[in-house]
Every structure is written in structure tokens, then in C-alpha cells.
ModelCIF file with pLDDT and N, C-alpha, C, O atoms, coordinates in Angstrom:
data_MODEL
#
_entry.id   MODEL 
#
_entity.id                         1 
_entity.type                       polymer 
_entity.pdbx_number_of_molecules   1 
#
_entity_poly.entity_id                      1 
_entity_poly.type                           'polypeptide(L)' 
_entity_poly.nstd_linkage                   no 
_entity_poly.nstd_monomer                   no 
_entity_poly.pdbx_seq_one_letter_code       
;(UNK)(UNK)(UNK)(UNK)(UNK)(UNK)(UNK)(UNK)(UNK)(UNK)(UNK)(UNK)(UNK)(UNK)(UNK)(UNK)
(UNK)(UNK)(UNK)(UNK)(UNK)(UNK)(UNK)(UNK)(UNK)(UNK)(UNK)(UNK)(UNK)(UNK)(UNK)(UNK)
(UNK)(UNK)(UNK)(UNK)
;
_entity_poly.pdbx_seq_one_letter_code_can   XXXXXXXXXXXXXXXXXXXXXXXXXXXXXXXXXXXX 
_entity_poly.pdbx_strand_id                 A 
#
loop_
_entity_poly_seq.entity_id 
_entity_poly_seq.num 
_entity_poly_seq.mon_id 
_entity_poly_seq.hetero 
1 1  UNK n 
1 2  UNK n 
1 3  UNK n 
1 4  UNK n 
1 5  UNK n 
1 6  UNK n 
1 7  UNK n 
1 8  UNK n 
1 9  UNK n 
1 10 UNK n 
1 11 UNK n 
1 12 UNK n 
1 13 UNK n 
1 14 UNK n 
1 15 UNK n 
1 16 UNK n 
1 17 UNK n 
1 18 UNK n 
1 19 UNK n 
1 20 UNK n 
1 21 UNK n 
1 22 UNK n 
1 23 UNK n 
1 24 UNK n 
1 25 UNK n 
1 26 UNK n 
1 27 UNK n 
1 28 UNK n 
1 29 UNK n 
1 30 UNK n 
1 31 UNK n 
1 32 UNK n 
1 33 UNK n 
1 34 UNK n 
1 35 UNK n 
1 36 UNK n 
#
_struct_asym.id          A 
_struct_asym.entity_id   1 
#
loop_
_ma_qa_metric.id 
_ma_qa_metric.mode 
_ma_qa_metric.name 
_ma_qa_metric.software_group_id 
_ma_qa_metric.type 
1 global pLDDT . pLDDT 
2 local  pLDDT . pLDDT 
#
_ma_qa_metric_global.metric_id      1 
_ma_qa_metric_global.metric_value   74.64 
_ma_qa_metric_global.model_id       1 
_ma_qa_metric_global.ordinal_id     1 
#
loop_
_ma_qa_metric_local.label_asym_id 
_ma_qa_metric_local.label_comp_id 
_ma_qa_metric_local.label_seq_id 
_ma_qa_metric_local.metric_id 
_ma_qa_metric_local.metric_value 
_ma_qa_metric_local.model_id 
_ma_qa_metric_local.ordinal_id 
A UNK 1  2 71.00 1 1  
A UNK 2  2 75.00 1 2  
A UNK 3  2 74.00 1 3  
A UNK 4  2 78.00 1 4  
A UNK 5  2 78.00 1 5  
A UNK 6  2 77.00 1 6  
A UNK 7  2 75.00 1 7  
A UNK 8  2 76.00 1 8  
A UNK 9  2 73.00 1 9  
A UNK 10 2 71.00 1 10 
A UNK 11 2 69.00 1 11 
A UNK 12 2 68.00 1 12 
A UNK 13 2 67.00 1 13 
A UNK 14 2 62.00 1 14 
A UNK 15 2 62.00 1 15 
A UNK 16 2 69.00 1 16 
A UNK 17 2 70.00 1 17 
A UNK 18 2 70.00 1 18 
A UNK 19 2 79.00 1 19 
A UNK 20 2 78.00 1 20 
A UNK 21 2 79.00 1 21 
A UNK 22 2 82.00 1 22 
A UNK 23 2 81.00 1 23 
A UNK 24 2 80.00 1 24 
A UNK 25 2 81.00 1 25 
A UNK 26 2 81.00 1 26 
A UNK 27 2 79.00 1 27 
A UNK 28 2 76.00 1 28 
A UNK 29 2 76.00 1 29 
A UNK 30 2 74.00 1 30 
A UNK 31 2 75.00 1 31 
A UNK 32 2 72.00 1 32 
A UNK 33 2 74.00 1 33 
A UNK 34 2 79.00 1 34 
A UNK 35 2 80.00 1 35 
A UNK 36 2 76.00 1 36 
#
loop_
_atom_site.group_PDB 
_atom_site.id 
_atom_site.type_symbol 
_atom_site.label_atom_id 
_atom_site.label_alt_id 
_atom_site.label_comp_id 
_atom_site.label_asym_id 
_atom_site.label_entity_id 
_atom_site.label_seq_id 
_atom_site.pdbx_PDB_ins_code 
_atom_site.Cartn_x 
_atom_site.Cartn_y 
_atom_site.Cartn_z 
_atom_site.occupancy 
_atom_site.B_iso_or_equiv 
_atom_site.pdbx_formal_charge 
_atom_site.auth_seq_id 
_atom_site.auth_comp_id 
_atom_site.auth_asym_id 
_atom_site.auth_atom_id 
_atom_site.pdbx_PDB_model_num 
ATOM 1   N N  . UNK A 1 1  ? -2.936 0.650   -6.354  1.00 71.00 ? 1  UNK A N  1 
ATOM 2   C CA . UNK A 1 1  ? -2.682 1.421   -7.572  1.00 71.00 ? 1  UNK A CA 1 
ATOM 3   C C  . UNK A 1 1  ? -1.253 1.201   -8.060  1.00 71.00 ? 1  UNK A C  1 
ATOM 4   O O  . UNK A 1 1  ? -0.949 1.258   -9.252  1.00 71.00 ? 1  UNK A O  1 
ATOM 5   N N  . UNK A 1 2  ? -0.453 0.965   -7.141  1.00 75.00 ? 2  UNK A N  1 
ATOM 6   C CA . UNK A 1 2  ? 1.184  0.894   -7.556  1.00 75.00 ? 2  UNK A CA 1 
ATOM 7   C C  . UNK A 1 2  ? 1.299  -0.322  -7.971  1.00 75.00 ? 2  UNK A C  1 
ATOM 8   O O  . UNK A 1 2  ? 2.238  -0.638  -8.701  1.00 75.00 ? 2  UNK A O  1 
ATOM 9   N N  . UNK A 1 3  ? 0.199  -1.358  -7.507  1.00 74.00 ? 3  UNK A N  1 
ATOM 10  C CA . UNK A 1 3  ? 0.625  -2.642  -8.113  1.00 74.00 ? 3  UNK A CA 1 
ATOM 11  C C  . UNK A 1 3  ? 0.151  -2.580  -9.491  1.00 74.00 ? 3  UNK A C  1 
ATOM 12  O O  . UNK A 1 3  ? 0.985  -2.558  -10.395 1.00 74.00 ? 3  UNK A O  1 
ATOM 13  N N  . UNK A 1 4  ? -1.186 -2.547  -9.769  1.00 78.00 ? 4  UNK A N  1 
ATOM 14  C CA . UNK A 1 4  ? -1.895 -1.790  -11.118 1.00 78.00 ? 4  UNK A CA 1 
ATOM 15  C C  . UNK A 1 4  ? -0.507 -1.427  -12.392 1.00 78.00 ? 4  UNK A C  1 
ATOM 16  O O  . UNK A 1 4  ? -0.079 -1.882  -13.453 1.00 78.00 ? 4  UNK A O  1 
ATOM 17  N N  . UNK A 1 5  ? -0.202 -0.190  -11.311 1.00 78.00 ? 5  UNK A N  1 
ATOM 18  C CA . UNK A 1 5  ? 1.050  0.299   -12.520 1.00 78.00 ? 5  UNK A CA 1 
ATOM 19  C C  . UNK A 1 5  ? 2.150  -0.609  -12.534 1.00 78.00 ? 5  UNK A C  1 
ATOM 20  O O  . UNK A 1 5  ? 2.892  -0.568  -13.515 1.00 78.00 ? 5  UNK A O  1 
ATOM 21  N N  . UNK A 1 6  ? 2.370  -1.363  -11.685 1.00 77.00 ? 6  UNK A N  1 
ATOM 22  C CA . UNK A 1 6  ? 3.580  -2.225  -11.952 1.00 77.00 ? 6  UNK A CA 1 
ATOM 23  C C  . UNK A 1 6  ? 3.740  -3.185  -13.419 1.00 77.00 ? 6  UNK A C  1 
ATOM 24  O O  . UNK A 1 6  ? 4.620  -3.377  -14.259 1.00 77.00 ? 6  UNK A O  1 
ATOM 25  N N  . UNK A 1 7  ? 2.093  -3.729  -13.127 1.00 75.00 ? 7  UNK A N  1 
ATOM 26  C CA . UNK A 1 7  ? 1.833  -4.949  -13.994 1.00 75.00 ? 7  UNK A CA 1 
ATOM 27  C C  . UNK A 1 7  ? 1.597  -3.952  -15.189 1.00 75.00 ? 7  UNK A C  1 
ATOM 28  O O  . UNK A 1 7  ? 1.779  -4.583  -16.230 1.00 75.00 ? 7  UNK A O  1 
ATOM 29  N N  . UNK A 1 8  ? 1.248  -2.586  -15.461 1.00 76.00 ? 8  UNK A N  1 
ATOM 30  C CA . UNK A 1 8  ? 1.215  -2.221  -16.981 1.00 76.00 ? 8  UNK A CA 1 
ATOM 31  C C  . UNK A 1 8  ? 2.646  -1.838  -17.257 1.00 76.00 ? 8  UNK A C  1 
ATOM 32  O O  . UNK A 1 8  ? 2.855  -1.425  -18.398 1.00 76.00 ? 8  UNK A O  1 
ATOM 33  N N  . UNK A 1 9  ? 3.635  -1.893  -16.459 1.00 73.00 ? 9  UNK A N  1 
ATOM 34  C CA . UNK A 1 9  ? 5.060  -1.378  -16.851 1.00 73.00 ? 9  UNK A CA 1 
ATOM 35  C C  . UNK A 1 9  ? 5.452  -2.840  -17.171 1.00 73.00 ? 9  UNK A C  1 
ATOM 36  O O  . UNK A 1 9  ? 6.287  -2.928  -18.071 1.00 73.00 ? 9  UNK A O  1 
ATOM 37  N N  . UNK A 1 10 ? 5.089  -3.851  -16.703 1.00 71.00 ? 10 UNK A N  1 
ATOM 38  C CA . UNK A 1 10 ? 5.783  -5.057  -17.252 1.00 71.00 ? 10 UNK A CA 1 
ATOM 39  C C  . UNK A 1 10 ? 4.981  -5.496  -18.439 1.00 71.00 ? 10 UNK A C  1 
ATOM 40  O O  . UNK A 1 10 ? 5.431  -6.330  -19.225 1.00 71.00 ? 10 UNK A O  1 
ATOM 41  N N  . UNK A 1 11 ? 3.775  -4.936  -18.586 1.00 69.00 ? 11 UNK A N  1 
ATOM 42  C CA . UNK A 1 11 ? 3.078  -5.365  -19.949 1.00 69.00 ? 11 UNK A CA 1 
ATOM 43  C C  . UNK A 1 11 ? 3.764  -4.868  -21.231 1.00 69.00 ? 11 UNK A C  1 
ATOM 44  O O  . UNK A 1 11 ? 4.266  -5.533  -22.137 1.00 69.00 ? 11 UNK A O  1 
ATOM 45  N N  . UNK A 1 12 ? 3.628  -3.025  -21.031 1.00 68.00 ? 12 UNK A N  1 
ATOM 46  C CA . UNK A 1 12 ? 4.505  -2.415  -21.969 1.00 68.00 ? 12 UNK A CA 1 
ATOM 47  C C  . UNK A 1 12 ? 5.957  -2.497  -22.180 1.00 68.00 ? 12 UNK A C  1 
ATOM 48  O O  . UNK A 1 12 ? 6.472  -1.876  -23.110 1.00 68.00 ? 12 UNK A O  1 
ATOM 49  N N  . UNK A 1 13 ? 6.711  -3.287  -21.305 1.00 67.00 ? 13 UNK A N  1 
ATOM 50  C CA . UNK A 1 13 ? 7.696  -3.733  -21.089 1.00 67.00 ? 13 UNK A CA 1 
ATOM 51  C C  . UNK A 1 13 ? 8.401  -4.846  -21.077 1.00 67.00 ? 13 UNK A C  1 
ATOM 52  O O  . UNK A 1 13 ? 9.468  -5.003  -20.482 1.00 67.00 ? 13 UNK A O  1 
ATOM 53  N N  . UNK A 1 14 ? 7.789  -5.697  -21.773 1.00 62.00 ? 14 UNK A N  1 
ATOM 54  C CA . UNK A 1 14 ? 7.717  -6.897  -22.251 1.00 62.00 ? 14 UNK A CA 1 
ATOM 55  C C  . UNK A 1 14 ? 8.683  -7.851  -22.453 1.00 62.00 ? 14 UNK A C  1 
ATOM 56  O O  . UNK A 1 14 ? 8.574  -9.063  -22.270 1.00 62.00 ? 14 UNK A O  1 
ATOM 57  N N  . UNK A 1 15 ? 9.826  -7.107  -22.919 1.00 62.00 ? 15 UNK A N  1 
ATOM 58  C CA . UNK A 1 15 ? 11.269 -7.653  -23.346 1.00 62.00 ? 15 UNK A CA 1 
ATOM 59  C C  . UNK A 1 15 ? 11.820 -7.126  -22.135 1.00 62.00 ? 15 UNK A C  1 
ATOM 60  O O  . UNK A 1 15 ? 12.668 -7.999  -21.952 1.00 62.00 ? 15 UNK A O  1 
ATOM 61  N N  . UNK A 1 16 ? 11.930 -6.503  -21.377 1.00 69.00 ? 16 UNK A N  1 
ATOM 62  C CA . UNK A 1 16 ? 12.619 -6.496  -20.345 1.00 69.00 ? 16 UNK A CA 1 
ATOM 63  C C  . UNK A 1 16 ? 12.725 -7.603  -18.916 1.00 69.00 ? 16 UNK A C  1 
ATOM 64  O O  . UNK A 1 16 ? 11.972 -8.568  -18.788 1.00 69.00 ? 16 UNK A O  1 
ATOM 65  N N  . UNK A 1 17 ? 13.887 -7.204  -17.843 1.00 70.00 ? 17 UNK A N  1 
ATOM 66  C CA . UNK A 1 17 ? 13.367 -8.237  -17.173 1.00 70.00 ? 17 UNK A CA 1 
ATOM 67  C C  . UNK A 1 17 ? 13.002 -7.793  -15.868 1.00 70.00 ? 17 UNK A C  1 
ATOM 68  O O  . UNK A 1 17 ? 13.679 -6.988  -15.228 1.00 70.00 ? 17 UNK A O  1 
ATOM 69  N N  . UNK A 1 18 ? 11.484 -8.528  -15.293 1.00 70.00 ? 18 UNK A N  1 
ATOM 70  C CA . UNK A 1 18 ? 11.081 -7.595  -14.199 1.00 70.00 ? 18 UNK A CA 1 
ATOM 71  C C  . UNK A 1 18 ? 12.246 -7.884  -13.176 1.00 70.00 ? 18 UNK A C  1 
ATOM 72  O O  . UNK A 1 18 ? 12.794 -8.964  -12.953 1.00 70.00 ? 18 UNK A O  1 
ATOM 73  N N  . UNK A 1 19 ? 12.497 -6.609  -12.591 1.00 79.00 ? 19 UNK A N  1 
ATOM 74  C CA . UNK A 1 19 ? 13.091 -6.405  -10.935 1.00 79.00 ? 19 UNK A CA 1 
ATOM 75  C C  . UNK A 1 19 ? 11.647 -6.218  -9.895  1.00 79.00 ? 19 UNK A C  1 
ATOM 76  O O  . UNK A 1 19 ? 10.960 -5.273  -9.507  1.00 79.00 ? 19 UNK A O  1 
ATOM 77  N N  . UNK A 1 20 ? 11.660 -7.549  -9.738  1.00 78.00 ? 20 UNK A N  1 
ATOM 78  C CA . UNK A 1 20 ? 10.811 -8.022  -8.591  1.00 78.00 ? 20 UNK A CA 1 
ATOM 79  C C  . UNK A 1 20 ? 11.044 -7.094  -7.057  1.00 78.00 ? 20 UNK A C  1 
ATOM 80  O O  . UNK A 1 20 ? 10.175 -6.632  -6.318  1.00 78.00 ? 20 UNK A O  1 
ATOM 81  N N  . UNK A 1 21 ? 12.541 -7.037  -6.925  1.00 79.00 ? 21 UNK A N  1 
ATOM 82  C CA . UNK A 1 21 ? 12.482 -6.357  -5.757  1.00 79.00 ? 21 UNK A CA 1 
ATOM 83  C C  . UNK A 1 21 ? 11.782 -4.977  -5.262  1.00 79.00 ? 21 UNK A C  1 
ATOM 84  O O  . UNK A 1 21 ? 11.128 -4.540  -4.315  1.00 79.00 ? 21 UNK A O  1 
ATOM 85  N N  . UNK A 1 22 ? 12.471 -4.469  -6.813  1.00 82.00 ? 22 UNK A N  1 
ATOM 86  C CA . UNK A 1 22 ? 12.367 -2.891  -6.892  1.00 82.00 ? 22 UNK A CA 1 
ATOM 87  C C  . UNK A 1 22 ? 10.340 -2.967  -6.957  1.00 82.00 ? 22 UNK A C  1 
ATOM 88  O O  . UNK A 1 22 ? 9.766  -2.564  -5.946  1.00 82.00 ? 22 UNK A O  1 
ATOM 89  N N  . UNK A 1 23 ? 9.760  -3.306  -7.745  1.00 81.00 ? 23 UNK A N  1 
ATOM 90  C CA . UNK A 1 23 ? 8.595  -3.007  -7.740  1.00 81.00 ? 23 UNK A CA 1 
ATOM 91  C C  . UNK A 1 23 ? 7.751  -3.481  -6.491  1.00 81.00 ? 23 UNK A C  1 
ATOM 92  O O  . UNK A 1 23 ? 6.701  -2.888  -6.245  1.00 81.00 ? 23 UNK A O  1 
ATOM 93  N N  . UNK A 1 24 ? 8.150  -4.474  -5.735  1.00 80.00 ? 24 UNK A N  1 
ATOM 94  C CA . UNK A 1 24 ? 7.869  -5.080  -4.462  1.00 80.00 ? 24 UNK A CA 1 
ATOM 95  C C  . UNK A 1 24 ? 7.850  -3.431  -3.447  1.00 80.00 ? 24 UNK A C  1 
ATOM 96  O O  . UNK A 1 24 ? 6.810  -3.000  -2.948  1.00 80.00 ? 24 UNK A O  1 
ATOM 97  N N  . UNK A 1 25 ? 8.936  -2.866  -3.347  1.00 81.00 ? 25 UNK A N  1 
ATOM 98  C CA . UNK A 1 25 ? 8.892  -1.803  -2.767  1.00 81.00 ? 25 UNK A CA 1 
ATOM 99  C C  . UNK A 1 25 ? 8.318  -0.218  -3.243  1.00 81.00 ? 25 UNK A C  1 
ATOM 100 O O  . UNK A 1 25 ? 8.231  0.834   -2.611  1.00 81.00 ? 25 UNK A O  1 
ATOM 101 N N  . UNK A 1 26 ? 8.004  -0.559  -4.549  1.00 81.00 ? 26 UNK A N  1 
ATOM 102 C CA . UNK A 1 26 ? 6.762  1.043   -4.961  1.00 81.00 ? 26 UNK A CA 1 
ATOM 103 C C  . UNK A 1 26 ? 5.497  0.079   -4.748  1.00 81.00 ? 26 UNK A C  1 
ATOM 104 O O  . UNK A 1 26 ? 4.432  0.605   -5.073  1.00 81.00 ? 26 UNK A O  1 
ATOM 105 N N  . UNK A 1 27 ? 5.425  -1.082  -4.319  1.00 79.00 ? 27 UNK A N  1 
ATOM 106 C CA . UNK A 1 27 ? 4.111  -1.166  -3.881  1.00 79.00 ? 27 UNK A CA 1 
ATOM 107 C C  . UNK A 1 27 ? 3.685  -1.324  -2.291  1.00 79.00 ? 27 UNK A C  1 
ATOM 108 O O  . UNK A 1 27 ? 2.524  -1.433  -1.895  1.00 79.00 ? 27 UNK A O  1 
ATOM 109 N N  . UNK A 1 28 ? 4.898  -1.315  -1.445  1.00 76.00 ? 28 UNK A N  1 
ATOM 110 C CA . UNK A 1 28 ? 5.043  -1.246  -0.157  1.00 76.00 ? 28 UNK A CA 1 
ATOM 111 C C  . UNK A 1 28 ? 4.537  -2.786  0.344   1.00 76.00 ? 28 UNK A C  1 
ATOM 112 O O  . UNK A 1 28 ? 3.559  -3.044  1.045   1.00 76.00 ? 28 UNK A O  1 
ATOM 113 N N  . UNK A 1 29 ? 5.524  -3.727  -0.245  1.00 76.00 ? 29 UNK A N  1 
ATOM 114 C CA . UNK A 1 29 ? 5.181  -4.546  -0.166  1.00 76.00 ? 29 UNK A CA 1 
ATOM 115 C C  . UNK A 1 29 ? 6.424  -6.179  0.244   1.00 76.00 ? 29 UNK A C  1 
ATOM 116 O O  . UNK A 1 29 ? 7.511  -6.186  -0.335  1.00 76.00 ? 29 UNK A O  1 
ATOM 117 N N  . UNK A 1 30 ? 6.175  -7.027  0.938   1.00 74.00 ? 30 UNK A N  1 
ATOM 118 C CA . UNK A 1 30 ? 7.484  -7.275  1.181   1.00 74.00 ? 30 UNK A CA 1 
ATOM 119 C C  . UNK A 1 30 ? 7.699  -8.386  -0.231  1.00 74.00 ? 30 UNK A C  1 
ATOM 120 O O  . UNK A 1 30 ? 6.578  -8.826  -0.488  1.00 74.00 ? 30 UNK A O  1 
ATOM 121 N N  . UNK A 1 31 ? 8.507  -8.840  -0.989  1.00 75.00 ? 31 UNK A N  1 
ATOM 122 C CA . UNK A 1 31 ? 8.671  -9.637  -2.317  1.00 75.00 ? 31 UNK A CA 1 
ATOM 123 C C  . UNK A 1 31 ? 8.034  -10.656 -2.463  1.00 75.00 ? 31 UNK A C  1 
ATOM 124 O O  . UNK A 1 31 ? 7.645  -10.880 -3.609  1.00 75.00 ? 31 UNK A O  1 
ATOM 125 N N  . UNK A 1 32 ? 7.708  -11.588 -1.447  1.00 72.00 ? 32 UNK A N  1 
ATOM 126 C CA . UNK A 1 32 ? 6.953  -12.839 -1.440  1.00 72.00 ? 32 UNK A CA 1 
ATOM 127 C C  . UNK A 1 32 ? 5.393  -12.219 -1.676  1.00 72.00 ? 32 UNK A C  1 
ATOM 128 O O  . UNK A 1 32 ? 4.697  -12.602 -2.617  1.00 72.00 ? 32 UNK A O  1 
ATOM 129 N N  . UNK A 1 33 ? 4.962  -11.255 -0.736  1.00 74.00 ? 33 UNK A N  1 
ATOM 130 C CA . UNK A 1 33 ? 3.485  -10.575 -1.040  1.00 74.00 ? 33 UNK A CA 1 
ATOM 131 C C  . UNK A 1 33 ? 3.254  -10.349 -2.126  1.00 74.00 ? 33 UNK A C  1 
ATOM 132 O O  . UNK A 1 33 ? 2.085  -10.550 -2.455  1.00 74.00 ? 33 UNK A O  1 
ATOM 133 N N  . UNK A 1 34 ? 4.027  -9.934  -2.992  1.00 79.00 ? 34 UNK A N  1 
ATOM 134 C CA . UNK A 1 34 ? 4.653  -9.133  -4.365  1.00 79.00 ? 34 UNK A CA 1 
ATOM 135 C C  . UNK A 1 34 ? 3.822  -9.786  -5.431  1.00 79.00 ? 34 UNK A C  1 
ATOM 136 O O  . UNK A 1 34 ? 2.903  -9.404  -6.155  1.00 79.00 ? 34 UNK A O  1 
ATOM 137 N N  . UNK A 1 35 ? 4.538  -11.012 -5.250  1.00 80.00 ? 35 UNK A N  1 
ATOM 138 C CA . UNK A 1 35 ? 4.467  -12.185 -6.057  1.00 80.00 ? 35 UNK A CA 1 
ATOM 139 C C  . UNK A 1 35 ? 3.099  -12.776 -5.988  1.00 80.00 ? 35 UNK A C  1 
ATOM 140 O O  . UNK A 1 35 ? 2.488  -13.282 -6.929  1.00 80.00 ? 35 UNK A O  1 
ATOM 141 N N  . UNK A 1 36 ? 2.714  -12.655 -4.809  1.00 76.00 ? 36 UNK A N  1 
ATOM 142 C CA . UNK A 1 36 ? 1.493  -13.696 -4.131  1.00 76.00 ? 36 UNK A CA 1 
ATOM 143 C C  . UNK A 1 36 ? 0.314  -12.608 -5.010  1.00 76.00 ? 36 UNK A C  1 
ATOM 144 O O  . UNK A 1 36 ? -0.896 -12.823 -4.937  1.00 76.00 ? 36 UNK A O  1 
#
């Protein structure tokens, strides 16, 4: 679910730039998983 919301905060968020790290960790996740 946290990943879910991640990807609609970067949808609605469009012009911004994702912090990979930070959302890596509201999804309890280590950054490479993140990504994967």
C-alpha cells in the first residue's frame, strides 16, 4: 500500500524530484528493492 501511495505522490507530483531514499523507507524497503 505504501508503495501504491508512493507512485501516486510521484504521479501528482510530477515536477518534483523523487527522493528515492525517503520513499524506499515508508515502504520498508531497502532502495535497490525500491526501485526493482
Amino acid at each position: 500500500n505504501a508503495l501504491e501511495d508512493c507512485i501516486e505522490k510521484a504521479r501528482l507530483n510530477f515536477a518534483e524530484k523523487i527522493d528515492i531514499e525517503k520513499m524506499a523507507k515508508e515502504c520498508k524497503l531497502s532502495k535497490f528493492q525500491f526501485i526493482r
